[in-house]
N, C-alpha and C. Protein backbone atom coordinates (compact mmCIF):
# COMPACT_ATOMS: atom_id res chain seq x y z
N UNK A 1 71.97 57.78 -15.64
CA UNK A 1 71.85 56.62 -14.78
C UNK A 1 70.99 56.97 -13.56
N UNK A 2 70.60 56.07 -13.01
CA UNK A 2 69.24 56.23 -11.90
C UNK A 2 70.15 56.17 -10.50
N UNK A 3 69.84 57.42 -10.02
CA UNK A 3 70.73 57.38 -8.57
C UNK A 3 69.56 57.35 -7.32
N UNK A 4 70.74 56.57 -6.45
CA UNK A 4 69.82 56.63 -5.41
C UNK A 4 70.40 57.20 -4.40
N UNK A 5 69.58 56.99 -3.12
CA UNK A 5 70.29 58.56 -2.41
C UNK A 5 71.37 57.41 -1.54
N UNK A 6 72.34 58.58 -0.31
CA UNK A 6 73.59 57.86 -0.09
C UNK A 6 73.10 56.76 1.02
N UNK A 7 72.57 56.55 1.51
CA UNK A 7 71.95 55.84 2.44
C UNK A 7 71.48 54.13 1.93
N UNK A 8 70.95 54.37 0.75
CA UNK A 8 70.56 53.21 0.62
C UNK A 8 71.46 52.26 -0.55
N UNK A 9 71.40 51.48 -0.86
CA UNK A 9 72.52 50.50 -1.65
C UNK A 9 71.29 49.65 -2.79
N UNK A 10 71.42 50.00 -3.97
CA UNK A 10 70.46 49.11 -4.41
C UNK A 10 71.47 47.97 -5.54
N UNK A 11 71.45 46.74 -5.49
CA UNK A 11 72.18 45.87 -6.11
C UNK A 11 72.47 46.62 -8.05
N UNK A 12 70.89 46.70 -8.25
CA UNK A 12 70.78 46.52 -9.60
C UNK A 12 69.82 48.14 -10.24
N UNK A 13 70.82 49.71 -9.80
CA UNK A 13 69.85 50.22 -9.95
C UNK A 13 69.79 50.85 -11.40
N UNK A 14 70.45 50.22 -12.39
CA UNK A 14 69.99 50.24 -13.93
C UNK A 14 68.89 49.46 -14.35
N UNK A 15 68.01 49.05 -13.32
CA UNK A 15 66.59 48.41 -13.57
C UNK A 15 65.76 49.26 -13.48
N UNK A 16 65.88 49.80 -12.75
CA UNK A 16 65.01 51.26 -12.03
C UNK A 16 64.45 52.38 -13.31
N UNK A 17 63.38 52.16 -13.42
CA UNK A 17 63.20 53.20 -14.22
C UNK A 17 62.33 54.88 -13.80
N UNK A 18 62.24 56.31 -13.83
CA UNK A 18 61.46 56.92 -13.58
C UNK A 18 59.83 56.82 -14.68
N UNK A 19 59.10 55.30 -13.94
CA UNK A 19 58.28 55.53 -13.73
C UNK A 19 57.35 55.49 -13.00
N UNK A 20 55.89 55.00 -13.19
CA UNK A 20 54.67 54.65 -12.28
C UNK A 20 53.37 53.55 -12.79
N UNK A 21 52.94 53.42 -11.40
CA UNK A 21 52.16 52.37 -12.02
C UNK A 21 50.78 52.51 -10.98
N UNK A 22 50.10 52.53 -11.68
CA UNK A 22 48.70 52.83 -10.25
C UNK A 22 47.67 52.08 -9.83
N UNK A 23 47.23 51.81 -8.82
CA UNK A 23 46.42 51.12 -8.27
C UNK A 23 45.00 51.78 -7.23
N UNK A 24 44.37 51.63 -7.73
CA UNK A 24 43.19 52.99 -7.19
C UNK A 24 43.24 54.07 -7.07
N UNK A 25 43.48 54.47 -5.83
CA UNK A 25 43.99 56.36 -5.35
C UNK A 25 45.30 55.95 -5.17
N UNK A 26 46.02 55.08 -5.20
CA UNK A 26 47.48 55.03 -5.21
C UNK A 26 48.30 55.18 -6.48
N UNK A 27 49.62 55.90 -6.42
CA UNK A 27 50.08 55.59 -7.66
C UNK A 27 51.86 55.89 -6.81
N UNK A 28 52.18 54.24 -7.42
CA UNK A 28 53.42 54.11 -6.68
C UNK A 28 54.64 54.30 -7.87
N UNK A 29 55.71 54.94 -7.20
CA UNK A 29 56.67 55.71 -8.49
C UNK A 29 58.46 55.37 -7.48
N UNK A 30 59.28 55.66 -8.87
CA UNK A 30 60.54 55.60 -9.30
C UNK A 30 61.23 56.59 -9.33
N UNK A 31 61.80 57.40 -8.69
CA UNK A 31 61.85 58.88 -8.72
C UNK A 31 64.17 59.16 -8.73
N UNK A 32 64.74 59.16 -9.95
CA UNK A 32 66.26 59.37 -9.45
C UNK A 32 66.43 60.31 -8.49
N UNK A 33 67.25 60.01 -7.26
CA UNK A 33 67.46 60.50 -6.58
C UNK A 33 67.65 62.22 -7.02
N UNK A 34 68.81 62.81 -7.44
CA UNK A 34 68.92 63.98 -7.73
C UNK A 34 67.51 65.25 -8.33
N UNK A 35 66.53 64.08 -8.33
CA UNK A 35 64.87 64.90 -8.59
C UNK A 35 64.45 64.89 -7.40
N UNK A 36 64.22 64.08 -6.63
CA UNK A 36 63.68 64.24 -5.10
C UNK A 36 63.43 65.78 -4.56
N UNK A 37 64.19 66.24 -4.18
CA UNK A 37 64.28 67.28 -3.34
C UNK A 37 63.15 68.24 -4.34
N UNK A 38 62.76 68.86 -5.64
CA UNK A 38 62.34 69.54 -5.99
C UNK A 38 61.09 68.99 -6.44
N UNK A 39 60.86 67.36 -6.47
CA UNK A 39 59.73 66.94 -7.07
C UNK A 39 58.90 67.18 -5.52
N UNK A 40 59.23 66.83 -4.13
CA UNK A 40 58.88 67.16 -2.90
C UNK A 40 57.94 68.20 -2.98
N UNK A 41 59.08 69.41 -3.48
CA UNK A 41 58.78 70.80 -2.98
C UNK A 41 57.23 71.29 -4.15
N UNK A 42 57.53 70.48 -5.35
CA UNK A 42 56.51 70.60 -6.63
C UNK A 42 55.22 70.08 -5.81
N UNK A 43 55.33 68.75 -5.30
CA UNK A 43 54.14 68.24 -4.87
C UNK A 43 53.73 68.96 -3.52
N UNK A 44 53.66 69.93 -2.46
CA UNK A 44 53.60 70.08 -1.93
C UNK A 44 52.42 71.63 -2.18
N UNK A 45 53.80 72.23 -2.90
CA UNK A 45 52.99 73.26 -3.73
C UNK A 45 51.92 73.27 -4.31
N UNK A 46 51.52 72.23 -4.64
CA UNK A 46 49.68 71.68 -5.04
C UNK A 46 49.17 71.92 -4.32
N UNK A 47 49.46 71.40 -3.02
CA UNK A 47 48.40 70.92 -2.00
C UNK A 47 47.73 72.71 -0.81
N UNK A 48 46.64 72.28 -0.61
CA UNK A 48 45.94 73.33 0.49
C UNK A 48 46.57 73.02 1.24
N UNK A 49 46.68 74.09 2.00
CA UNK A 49 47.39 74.49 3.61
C UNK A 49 46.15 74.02 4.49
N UNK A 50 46.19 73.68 5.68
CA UNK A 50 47.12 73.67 6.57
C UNK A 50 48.14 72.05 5.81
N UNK A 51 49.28 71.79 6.08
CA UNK A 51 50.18 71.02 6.09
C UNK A 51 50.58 70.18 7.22
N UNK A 52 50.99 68.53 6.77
CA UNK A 52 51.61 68.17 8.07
C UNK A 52 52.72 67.58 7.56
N UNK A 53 53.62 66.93 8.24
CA UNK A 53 54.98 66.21 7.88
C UNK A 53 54.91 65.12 9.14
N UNK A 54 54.82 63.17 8.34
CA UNK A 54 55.05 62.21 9.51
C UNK A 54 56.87 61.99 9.31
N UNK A 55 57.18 61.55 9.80
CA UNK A 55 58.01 60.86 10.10
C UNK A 55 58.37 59.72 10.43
N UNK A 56 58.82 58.97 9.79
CA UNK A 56 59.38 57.58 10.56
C UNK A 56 60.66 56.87 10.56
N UNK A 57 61.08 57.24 11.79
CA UNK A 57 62.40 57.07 12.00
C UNK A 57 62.82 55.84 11.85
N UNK A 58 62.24 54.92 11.96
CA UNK A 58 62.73 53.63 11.67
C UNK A 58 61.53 52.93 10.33
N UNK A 59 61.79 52.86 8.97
CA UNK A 59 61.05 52.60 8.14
C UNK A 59 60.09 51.46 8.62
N UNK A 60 60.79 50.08 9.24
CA UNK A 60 60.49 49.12 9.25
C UNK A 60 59.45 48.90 10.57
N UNK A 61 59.43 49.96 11.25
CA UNK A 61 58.60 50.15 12.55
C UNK A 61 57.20 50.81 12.28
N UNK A 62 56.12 50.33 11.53
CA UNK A 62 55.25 51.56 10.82
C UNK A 62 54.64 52.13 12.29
N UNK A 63 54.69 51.15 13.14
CA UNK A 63 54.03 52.17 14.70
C UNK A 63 54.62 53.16 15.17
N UNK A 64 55.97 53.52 14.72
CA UNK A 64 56.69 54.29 15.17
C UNK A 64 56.54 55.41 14.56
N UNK A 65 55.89 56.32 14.54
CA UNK A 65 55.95 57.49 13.58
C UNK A 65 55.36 59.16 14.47
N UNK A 66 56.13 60.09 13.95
CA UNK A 66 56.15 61.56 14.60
C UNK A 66 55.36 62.54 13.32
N UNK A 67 54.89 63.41 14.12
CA UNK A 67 54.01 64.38 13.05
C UNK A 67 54.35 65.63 13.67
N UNK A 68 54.23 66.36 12.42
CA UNK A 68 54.25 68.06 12.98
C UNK A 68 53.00 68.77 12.48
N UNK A 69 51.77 68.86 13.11
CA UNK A 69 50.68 69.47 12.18
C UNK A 69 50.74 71.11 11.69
N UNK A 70 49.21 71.13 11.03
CA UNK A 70 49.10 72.56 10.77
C UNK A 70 49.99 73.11 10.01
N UNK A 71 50.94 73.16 9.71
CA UNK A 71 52.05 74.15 8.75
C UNK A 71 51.61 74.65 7.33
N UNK A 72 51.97 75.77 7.55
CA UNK A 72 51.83 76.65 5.93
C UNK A 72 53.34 75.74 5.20
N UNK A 73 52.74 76.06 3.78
CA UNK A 73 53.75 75.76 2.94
C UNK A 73 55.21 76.85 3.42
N UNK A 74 54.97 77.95 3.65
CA UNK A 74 56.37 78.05 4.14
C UNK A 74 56.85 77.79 5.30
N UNK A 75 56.38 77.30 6.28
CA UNK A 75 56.79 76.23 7.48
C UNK A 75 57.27 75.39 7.05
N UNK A 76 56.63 74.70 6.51
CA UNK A 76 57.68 73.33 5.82
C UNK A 76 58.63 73.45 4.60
N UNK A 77 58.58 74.38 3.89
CA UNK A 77 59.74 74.94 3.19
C UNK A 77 61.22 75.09 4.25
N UNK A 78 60.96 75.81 5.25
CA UNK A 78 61.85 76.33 6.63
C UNK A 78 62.28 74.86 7.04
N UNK A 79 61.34 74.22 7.26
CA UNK A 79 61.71 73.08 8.13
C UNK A 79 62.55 71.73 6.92
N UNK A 80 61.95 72.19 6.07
CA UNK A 80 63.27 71.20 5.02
C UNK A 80 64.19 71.38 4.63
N UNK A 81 64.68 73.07 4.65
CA UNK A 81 65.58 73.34 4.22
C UNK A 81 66.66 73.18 5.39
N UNK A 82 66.29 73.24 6.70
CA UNK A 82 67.48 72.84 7.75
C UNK A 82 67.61 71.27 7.32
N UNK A 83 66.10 70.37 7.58
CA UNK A 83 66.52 68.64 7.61
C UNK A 83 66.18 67.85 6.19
N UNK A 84 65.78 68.88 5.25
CA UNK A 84 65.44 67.75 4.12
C UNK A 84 66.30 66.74 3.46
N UNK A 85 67.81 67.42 3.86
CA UNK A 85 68.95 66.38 3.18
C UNK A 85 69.04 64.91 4.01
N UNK A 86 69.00 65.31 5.20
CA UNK A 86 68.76 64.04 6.10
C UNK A 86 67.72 63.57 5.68
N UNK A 87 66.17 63.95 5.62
CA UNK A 87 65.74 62.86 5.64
C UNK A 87 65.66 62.56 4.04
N UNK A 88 65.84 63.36 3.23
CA UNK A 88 66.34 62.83 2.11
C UNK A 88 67.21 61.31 1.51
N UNK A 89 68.39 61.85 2.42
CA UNK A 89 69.51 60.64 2.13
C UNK A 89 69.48 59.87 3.36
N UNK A 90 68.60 59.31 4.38
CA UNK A 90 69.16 58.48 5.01
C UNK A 90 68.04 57.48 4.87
N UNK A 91 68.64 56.35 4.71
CA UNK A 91 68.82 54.76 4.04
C UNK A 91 67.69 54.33 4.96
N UNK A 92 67.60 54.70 6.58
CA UNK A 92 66.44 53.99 7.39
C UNK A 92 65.34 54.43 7.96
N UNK A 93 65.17 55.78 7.66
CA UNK A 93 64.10 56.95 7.99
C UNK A 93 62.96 57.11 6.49
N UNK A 94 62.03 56.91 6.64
CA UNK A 94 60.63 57.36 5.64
C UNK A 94 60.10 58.26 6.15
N UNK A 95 59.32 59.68 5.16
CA UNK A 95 58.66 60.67 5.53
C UNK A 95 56.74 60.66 4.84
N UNK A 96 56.54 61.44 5.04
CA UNK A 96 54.80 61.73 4.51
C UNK A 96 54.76 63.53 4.60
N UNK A 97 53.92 63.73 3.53
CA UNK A 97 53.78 64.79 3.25
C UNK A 97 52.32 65.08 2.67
N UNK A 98 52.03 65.54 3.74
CA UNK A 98 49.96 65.53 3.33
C UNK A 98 49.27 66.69 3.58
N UNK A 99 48.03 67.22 3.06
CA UNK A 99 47.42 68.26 3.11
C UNK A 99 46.42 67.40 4.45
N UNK A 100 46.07 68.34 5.28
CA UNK A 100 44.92 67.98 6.19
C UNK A 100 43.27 68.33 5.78
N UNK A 101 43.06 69.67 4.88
CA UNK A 101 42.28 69.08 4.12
C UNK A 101 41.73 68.28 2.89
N UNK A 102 42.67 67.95 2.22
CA UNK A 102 42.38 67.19 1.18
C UNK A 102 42.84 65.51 1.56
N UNK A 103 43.78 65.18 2.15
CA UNK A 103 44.49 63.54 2.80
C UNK A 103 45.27 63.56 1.70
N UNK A 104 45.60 64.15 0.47
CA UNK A 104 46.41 64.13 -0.64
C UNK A 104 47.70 63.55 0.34
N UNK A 105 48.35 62.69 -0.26
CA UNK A 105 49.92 62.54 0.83
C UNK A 105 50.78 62.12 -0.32
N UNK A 106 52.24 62.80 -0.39
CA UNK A 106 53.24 62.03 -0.87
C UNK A 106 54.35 61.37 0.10
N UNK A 107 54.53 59.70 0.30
CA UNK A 107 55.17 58.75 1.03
C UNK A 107 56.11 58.28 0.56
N UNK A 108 57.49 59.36 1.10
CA UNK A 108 58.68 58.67 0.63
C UNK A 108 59.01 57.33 1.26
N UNK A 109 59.28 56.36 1.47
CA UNK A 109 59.32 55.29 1.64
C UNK A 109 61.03 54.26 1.87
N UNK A 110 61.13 53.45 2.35
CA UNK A 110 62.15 52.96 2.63
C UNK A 110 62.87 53.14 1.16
N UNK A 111 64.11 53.01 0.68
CA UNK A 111 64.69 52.25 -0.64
C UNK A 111 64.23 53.97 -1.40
N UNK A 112 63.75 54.96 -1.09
CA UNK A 112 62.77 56.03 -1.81
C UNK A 112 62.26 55.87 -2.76
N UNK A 113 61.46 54.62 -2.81
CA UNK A 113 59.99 54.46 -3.31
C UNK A 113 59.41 55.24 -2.77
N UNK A 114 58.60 56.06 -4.08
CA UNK A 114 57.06 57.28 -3.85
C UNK A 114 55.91 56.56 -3.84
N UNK A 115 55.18 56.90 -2.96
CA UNK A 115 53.95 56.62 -2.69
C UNK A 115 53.00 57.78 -2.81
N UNK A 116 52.09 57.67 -4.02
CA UNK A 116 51.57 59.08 -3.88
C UNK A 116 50.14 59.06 -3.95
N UNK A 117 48.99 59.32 -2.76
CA UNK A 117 47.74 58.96 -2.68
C UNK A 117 46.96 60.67 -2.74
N UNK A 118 45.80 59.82 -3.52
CA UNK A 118 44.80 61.07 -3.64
C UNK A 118 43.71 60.43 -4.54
N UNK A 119 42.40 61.09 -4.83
CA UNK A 119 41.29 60.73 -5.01
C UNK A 119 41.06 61.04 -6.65
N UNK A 120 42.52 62.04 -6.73
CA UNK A 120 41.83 63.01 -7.60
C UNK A 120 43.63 62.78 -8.42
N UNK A 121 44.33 61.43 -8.55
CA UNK A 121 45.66 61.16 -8.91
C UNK A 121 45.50 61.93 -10.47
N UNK A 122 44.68 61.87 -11.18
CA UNK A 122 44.68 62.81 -12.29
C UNK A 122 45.47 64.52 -12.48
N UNK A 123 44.64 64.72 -11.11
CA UNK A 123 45.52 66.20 -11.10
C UNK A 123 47.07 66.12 -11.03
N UNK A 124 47.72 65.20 -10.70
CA UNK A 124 49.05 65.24 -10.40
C UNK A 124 50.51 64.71 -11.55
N UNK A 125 49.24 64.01 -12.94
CA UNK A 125 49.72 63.75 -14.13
C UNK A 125 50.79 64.78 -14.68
N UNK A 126 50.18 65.72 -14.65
CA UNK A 126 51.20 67.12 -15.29
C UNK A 126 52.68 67.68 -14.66
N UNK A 127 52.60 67.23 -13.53
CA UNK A 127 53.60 67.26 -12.30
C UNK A 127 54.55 66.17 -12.80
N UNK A 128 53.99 64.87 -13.07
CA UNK A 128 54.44 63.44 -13.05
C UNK A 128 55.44 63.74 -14.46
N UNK A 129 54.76 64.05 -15.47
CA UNK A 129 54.98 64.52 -16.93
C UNK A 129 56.41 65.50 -16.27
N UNK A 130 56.17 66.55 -15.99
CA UNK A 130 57.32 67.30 -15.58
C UNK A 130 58.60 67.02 -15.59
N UNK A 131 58.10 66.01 -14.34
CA UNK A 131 59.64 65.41 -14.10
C UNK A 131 60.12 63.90 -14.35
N UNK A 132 59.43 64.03 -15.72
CA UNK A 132 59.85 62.65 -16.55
C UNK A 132 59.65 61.61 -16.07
N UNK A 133 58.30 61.48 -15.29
CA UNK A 133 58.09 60.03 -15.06
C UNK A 133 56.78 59.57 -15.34
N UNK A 134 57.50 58.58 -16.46
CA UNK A 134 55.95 57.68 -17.36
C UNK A 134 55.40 56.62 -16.25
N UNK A 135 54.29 56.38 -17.19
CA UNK A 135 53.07 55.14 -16.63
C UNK A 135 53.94 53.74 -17.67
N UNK A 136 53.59 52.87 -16.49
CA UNK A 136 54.13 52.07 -16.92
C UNK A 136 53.11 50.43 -16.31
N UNK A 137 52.71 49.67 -16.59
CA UNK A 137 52.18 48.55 -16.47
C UNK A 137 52.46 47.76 -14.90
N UNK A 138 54.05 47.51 -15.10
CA UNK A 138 54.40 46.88 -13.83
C UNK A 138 55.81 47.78 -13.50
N UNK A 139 55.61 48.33 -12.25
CA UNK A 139 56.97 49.56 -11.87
C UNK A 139 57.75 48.10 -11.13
N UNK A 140 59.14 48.17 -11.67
CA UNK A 140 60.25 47.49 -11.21
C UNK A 140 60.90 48.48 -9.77
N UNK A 141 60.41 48.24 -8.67
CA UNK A 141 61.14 49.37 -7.86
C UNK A 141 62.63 48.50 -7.64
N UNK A 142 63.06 49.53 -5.84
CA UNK A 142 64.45 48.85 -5.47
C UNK A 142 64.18 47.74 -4.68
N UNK A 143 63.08 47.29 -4.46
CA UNK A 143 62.64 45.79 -3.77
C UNK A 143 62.88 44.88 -4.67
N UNK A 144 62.83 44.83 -5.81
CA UNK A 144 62.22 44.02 -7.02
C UNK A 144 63.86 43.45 -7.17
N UNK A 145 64.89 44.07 -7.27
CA UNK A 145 66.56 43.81 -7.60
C UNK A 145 66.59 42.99 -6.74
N UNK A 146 66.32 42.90 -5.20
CA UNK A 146 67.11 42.61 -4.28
C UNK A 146 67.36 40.64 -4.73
N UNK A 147 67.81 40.17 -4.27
CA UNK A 147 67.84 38.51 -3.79
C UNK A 147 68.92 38.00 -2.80
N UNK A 148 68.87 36.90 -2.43
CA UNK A 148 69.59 36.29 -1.13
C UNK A 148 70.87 36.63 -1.52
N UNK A 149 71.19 36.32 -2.81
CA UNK A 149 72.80 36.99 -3.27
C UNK A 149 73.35 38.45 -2.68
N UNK A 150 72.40 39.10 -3.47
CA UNK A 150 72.90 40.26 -3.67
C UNK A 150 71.28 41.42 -2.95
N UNK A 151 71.68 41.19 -1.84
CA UNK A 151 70.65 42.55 -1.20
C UNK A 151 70.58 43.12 -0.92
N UNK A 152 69.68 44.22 -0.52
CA UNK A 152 69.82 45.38 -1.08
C UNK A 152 70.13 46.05 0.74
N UNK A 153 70.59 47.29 0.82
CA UNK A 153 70.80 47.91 2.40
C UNK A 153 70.62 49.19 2.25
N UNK A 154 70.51 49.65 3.64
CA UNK A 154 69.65 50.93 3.90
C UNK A 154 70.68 51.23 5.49
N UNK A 155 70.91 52.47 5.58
CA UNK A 155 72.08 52.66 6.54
C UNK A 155 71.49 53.56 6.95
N UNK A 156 71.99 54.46 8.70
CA UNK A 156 71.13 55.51 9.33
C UNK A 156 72.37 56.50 8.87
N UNK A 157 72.34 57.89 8.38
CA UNK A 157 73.79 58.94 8.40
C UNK A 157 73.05 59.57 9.14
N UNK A 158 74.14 60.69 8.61
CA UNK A 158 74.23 62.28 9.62
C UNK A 158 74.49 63.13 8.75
N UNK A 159 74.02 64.00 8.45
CA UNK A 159 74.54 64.99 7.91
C UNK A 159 74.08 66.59 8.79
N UNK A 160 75.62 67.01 8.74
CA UNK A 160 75.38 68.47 9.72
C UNK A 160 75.74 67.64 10.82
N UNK A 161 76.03 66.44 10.75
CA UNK A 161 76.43 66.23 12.35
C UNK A 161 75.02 65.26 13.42
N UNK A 162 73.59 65.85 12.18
CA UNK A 162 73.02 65.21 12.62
C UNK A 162 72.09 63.70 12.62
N UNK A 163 71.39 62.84 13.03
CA UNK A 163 70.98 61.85 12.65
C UNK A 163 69.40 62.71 12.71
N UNK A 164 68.03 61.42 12.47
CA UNK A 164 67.12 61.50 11.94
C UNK A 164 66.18 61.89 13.50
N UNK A 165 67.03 60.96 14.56
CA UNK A 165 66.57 61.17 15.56
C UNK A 165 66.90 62.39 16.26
N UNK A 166 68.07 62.94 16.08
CA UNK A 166 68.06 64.23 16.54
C UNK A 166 67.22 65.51 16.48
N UNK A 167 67.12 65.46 14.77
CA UNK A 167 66.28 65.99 13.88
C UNK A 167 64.48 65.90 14.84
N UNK A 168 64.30 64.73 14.81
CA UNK A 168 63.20 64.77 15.82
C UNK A 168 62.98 65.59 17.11
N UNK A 169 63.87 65.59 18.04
CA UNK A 169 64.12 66.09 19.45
C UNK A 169 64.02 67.53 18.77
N UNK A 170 64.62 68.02 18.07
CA UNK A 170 64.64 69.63 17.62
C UNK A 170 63.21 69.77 17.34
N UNK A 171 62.42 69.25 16.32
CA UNK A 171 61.11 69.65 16.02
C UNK A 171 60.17 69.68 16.89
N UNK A 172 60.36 68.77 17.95
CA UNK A 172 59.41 68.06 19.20
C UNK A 172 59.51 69.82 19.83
N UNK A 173 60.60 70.58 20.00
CA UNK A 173 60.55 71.91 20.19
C UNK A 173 59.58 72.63 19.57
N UNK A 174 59.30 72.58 18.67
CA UNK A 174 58.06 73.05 17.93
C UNK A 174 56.93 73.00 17.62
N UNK A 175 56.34 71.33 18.16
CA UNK A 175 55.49 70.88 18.20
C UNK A 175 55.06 69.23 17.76
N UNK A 176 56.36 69.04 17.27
CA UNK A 176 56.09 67.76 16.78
C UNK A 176 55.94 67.15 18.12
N UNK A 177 55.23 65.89 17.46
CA UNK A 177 54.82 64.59 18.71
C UNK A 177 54.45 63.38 18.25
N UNK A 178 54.48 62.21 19.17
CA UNK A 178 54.74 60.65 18.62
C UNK A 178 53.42 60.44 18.67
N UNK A 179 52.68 60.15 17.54
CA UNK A 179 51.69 59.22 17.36
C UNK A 179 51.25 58.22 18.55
N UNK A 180 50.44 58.25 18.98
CA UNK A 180 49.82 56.74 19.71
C UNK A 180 49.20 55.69 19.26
């Protein structure tokens, strides 16, 4: 069965399938929760260093968003393994995960719809294959379930005690900073 992470509530998520469907350099995907965390770490591992990580603490705010540049893949290995469960499982926070030289980005997204852009989406087929997620014509995401009945929610947690915004204030120690 297709899980989603604890944060978000999807009415109908036996619709959900792991796949994809693409649209230029985009190719937007279906990912069960319990793959997340390692499909992340898979797609990342592709990409040339230097590394960045956005943030957006409030999905629905796209102006609102924090970056941490420059990072080696094991910087951001370090830095997910303290907050990746947070921003993993919480229902109102979206992340980005991009190479600075290539713009390759994977965009976890409200509901954790993948967003995965690049020029060169071919290379990332074998990855996709991996972790069992087909091409598919029209991707049914967790938007697609929702209706006035029955809709769908997205909640802020904590885990460790902490929220998404905390998580921020700690990195801002390191270098992160708010977009203008």
């Amino acid at each position: 069965m297709f899980e989603t992470a604890s944060g978000v509530t999807v009415p109908h998520p036996e619709r959900l399938r792991e796949e994809y469907e693409l649209a230029g350099d985009t190719l937007t995907m279906n990912l069960s929760f319990e793959k997340l965390p390692a499909f992340v770490q898979a797609f990342y591992e592709l990409l040339p260093e230097p590394l960045f990580l956005a943030v957006h603490p409030d999905a629905d705010n796209e102006n609102l968003v924090y970056y941490l540049d420059g990072m080696t893949k094991s910087q951001l290995e370090t830095v997910l393994g303290g907050y990746g469960e947070l921003l993993y499982q919480d229902g109102l926070s979206s992340f980005a995960i991009a190479s600075h030289e290539t713009e390759e980005e994977l965009f976890v997204q409200k509901y954790k719809v993948l967003s995965l852009y690049s020029t060169k989406l071919p290379r990332f087929f074998p990855l996709l294959q991996q972790f069992g997620v087909s091409p598919t014509a029209k991707l049914v995401t967790a938007w697609d379930t929702f209706s006035e009945a029955e809709p769908g929610s997205a909640s802020r947690l904590q885990v460790a005690g902490e929220t998404v915004e905390d998580m921020i204030k700690e990195l801002q120690k390191i270098g992160m900073y708010q977009a203008k």
